[in-house]
Protein backbone atom coordinates (compact mmCIF):
# COMPACT_ATOMS: atom_id res chain seq x y z
CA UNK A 1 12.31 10.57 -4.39
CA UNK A 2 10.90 13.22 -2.25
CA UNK A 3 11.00 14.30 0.66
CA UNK A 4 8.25 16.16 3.23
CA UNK A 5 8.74 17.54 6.31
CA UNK A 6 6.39 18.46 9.57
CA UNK A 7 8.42 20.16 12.11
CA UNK A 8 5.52 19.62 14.71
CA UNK A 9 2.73 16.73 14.22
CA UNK A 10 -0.07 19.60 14.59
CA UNK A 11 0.81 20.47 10.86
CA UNK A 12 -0.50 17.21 9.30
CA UNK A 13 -3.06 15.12 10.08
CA UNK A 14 -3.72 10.81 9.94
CA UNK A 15 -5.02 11.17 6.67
CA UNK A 16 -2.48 13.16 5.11
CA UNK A 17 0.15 10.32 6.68
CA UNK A 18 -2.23 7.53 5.56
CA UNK A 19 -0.30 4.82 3.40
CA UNK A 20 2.77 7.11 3.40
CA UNK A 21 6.41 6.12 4.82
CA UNK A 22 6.72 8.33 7.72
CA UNK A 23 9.78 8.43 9.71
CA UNK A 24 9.20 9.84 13.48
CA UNK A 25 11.94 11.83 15.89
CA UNK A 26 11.86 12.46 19.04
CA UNK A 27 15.60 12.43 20.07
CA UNK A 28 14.44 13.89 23.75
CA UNK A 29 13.47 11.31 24.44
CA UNK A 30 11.05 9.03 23.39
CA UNK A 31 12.71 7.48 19.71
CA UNK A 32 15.86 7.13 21.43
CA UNK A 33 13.90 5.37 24.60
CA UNK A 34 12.12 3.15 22.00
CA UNK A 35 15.30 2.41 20.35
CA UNK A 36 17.07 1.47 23.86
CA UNK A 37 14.41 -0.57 25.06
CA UNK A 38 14.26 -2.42 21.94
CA UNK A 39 18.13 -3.05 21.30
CA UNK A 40 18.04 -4.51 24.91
CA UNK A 41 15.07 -7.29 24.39
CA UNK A 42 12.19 -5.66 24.70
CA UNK A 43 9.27 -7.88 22.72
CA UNK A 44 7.45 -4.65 21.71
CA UNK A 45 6.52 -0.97 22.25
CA UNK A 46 2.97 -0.26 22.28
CA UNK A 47 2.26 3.86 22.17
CA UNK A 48 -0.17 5.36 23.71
CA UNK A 49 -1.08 9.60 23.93
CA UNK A 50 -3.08 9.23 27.43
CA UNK A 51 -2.36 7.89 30.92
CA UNK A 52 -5.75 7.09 31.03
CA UNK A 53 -5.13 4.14 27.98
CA UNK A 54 -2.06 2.82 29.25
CA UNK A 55 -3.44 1.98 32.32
CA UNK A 56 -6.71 0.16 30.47
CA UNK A 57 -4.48 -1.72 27.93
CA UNK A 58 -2.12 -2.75 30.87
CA UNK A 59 -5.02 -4.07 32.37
CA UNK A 60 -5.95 -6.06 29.29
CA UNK A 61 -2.51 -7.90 29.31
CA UNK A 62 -0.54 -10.11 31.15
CA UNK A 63 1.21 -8.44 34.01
CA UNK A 64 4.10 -10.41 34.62
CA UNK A 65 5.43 -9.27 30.94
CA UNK A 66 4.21 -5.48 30.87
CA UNK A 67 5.49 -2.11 32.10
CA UNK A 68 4.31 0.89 32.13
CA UNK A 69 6.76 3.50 30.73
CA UNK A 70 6.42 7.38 30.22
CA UNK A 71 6.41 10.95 31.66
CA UNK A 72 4.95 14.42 31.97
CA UNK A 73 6.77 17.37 32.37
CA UNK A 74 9.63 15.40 31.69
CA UNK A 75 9.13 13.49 35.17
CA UNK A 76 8.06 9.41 35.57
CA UNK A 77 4.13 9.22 35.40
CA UNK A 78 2.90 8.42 39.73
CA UNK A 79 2.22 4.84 39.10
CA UNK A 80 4.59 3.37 36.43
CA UNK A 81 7.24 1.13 36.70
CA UNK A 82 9.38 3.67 34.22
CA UNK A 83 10.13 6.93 33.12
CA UNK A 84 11.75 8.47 29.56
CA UNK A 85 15.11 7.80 30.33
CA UNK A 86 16.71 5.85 27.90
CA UNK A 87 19.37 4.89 30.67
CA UNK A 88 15.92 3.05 32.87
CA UNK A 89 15.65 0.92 29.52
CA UNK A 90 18.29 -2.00 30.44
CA UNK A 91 18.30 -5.99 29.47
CA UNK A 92 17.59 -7.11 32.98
CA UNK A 93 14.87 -4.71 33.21
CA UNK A 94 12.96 -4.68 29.99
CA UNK A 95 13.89 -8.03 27.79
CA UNK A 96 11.22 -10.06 26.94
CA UNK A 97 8.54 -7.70 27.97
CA UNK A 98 5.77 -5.31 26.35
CA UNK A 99 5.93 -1.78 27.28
CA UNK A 100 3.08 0.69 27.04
CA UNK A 101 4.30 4.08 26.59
CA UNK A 102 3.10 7.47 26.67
CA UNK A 103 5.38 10.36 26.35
CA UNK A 104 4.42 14.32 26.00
CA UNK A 105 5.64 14.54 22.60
CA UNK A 106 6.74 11.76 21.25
CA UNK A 107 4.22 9.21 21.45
CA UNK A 108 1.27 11.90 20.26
CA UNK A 109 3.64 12.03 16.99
CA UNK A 110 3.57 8.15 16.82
CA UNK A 111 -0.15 7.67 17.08
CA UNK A 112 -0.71 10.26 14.44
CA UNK A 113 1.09 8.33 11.98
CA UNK A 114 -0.13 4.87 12.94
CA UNK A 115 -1.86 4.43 9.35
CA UNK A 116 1.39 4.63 7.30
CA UNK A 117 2.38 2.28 5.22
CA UNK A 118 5.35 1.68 6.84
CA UNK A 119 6.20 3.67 10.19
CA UNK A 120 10.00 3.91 11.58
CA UNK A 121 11.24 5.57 14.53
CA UNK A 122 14.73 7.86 14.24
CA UNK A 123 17.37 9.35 16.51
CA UNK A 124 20.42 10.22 16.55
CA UNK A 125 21.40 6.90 18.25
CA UNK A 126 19.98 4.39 15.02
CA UNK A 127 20.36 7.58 11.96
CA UNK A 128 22.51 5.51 9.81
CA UNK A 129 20.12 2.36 9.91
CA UNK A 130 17.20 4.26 8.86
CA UNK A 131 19.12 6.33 6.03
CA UNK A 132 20.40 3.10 4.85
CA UNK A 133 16.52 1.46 5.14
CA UNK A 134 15.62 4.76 3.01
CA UNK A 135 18.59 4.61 0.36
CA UNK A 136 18.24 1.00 -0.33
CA UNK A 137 14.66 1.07 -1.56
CA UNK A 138 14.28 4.36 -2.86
CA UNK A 139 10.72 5.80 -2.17
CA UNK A 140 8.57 8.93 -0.68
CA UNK A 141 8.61 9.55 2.53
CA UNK A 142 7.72 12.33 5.23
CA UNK A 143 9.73 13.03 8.56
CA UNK A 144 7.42 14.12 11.44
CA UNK A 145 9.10 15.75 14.44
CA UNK A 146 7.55 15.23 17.98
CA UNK A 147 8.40 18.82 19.05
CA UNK A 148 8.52 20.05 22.28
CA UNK A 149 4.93 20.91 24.10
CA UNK A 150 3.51 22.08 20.38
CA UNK A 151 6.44 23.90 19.23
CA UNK A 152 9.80 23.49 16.61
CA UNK A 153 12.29 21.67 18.57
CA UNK A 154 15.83 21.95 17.56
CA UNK A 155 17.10 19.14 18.19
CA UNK A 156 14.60 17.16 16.29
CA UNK A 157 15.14 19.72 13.39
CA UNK A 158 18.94 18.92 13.79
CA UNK A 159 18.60 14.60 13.69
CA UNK A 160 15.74 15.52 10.58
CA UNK A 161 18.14 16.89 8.49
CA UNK A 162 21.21 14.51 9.19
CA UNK A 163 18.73 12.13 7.94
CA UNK A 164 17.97 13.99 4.43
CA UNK A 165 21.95 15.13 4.13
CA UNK A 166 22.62 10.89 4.47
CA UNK A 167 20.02 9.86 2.16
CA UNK A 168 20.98 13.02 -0.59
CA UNK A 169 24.49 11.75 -0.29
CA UNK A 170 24.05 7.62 -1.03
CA UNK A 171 23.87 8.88 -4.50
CA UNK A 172 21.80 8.92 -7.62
CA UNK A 173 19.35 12.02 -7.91
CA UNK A 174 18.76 14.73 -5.83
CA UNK A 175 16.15 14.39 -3.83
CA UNK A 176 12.91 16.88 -4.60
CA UNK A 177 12.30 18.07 -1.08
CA UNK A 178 9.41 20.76 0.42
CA UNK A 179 10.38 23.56 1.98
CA UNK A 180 10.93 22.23 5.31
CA UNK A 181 13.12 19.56 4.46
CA UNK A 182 15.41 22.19 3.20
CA UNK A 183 15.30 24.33 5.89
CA UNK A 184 15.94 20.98 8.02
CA UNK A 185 18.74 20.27 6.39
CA UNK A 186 20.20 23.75 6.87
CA UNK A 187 20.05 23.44 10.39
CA UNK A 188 21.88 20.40 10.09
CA UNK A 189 24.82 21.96 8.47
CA UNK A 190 24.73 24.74 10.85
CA UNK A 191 24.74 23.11 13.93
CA UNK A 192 25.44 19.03 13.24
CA UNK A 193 29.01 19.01 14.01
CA UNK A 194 28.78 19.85 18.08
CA UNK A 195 25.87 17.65 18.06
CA UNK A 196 25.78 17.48 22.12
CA UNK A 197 26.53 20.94 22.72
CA UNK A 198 23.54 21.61 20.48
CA UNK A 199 20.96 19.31 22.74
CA UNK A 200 22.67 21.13 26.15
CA UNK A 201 21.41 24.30 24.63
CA UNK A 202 17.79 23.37 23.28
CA UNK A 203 15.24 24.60 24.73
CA UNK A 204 14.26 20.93 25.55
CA UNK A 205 17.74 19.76 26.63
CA UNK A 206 17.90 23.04 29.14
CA UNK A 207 14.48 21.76 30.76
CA UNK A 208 15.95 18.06 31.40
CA UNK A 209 19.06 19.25 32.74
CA UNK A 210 17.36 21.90 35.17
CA UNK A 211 14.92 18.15 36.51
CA UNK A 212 18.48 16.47 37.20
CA UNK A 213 18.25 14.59 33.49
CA UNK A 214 21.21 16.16 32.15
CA UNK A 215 22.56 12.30 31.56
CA UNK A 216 20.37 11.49 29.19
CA UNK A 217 21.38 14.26 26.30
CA UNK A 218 24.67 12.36 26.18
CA UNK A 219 22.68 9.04 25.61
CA UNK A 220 20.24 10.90 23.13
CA UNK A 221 23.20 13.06 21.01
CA UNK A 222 25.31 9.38 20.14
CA UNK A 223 25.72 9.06 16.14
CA UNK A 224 24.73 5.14 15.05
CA UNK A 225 25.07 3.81 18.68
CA UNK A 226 22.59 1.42 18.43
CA UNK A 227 21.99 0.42 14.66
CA UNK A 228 18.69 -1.06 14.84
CA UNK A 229 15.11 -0.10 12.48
CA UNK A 230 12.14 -0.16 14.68
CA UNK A 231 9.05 -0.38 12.54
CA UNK A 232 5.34 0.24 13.93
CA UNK A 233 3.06 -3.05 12.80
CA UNK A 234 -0.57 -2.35 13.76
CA UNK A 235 -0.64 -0.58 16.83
CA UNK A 236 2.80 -1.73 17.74
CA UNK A 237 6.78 -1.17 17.58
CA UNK A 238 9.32 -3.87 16.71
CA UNK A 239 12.65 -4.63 15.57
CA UNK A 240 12.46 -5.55 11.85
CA UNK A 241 13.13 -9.57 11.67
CA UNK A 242 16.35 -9.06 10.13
CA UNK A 243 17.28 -6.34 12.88
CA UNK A 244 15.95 -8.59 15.88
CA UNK A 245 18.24 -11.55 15.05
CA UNK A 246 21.64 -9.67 14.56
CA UNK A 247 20.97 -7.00 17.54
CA UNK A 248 22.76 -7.71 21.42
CA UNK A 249 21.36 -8.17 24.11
CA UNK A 250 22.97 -4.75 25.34
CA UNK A 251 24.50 -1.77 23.76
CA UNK A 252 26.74 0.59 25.30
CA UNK A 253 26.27 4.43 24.50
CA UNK A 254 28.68 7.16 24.24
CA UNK A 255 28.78 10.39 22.26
C-alpha cells in the first residue's frame, strides 16, 4: 500500500487523481457538512465550485426536493436556503432531498477529484469508517486536503494523518508513504490528542469563531460521531448501500 498526500488541491491536478482512490477533507466545514446532511436523509450531495452552477443545476431539478447549500467567506451564499454549518443540516430539514453545494474550499477539492475511481469524503466526525473502508481492501490511495483560501490548513493536516496513523496500525506492512503523508502524520502525533483545542486555534477555526460560528468546531472536532462512508458516483455524493440502510435518521454530536 501507499500512500500520497496533497496538502492543498492546487498541487495535483484531475489527471493525476484520474482512476485513483482519493479520500477528500475538509473538516471546516464542508466533509463534515456532507457527512451531517447525509447521516440525516439527505438523497444526495451534488458539488459544485461556482454560485453561478448551483443556481443553473437547481434550475434543472425539481424544486420541491432541492436546496441550495454553501458559503463564502465563511457566511450563507444571498439566495440559498443553507449555509456550511453542519448544525443547519437536520432530518426535518434535509431528508429526502438533493442538495447542491458549493463551499470555498471544500467543494473545489471535490470537483478536482471527480474522475477517481472511487472518491470518499473524511472528517473527523466518520475517520474510523473510512480507515476501516481503507484497511479492509488494501489498495493506493491519495488524501487531498481542501485547505483554507489556497493555503495548508491545520486542521485538515491534523484529520489526514489520524487517517494514515489508523490505517498503519490495522496491521500487516507498513505503509510506503510520500513525503507529505509523513509529515501529516507527524502533525497528528503532535497535536491529535486536544483535537478541539487544535481547530479553536487554526487559522480557519479563529475566522469562524470571530463570524459567530464558534459552534460548529465542536461539531467538526467529534472522533467517529457519525460512522457513515460517503462515496462520490458520477457527479454525485451518497451513502454507500450498506451505509444507507444501517445509518439513523439523526445523529447526535459531541466532542
Amino acid at each position: 500500500m501507499r500512500i500520497d498526500l496533497f496538502f492543498i488541491p492546487h498541487q495535483t491536478d484531475e489527471l493525476a487523481l484520474r482512476e485513483k482512490t482519493v479520500i477528500v477533507i475538509d473538516v471546516l466545514r464542508a466533509s463534515t457538512t456532507i457527512i451531517t446532511a447525509l447521516s440525516n436523509g439527505a438523497r444526495e450531495i451534488i458539488p459544485v465550485t461556482t454560485v453561478e452552477s448551483a443556481v443553473k443545476i437547481s434550475g434543472n431539478l425539481f424544486g420541491d426536493v432541492i436546496l441550495l447549500g454553501g458559503e463564502r467567506n465563511g457566511r450563507m451564499i444571498d439566495g440559498f436556503s443553507l449555509g456550511n454549518s453542519p448544525a443547519e443540516y437536520t432530518a426535518e430539514r434535509v431528508r429526502g432531498k438533493a442538495i447542491i453545494l458549493s463551499t470555498t474550499n471544500g467543494s473545489q477539492a471535490l470537483v478536482k477529484a471527480r474522475y477517481a475511481r472511487e472518491l470518499f469524503v473524511c472528517g473527523f466526525v466518520n475517520i474510523g469508517t473510512v480507515a476501516d473502508a481503507l484497511w479492509r481492501t488494501p489498495r493506493d490511495f491519495t488524501i487531498v486536503c481542501a485547505g483554507n483560501d489556497g493555503a495548508l490548513s491545520m486542521e485538515d493536516s491534523v484529520c489526514a494523518g489520524m487517517l494514515i496513523s489508523r490505517v498503519a496500525a490495522s496491521g500487516g506492512a507498513e505503509p510506503e508513504m510520500s513525503d507529505g503523508a509523513l509529515v501529516a502524520r507527524t502533525l497528528h502525533r503532535t497535536f491529535g490528542r486536544g483535537i478541539l483545542k487544535m481547530i479553536r486555534s487554526s487559522e480557519h477555526g479563529r475566522r469562524l469563531q470571530e463570524i459567530g460560528m464558534g459552534a460548529d468546531l465542536k461539531l467538526c472536532s467529534g472522533i467517529d460521531t457519525l460512522p457513515v462512508l460517503p462515496l462520490l458516483e458520477g457527479n454525485v455524493i451518497k451513502l454507500r448501500d450498506e451505509q444507507e440502510r444501517k445509518a439513523p435518521g439523526v445523529h447526535s454530536q459531541e466532542s
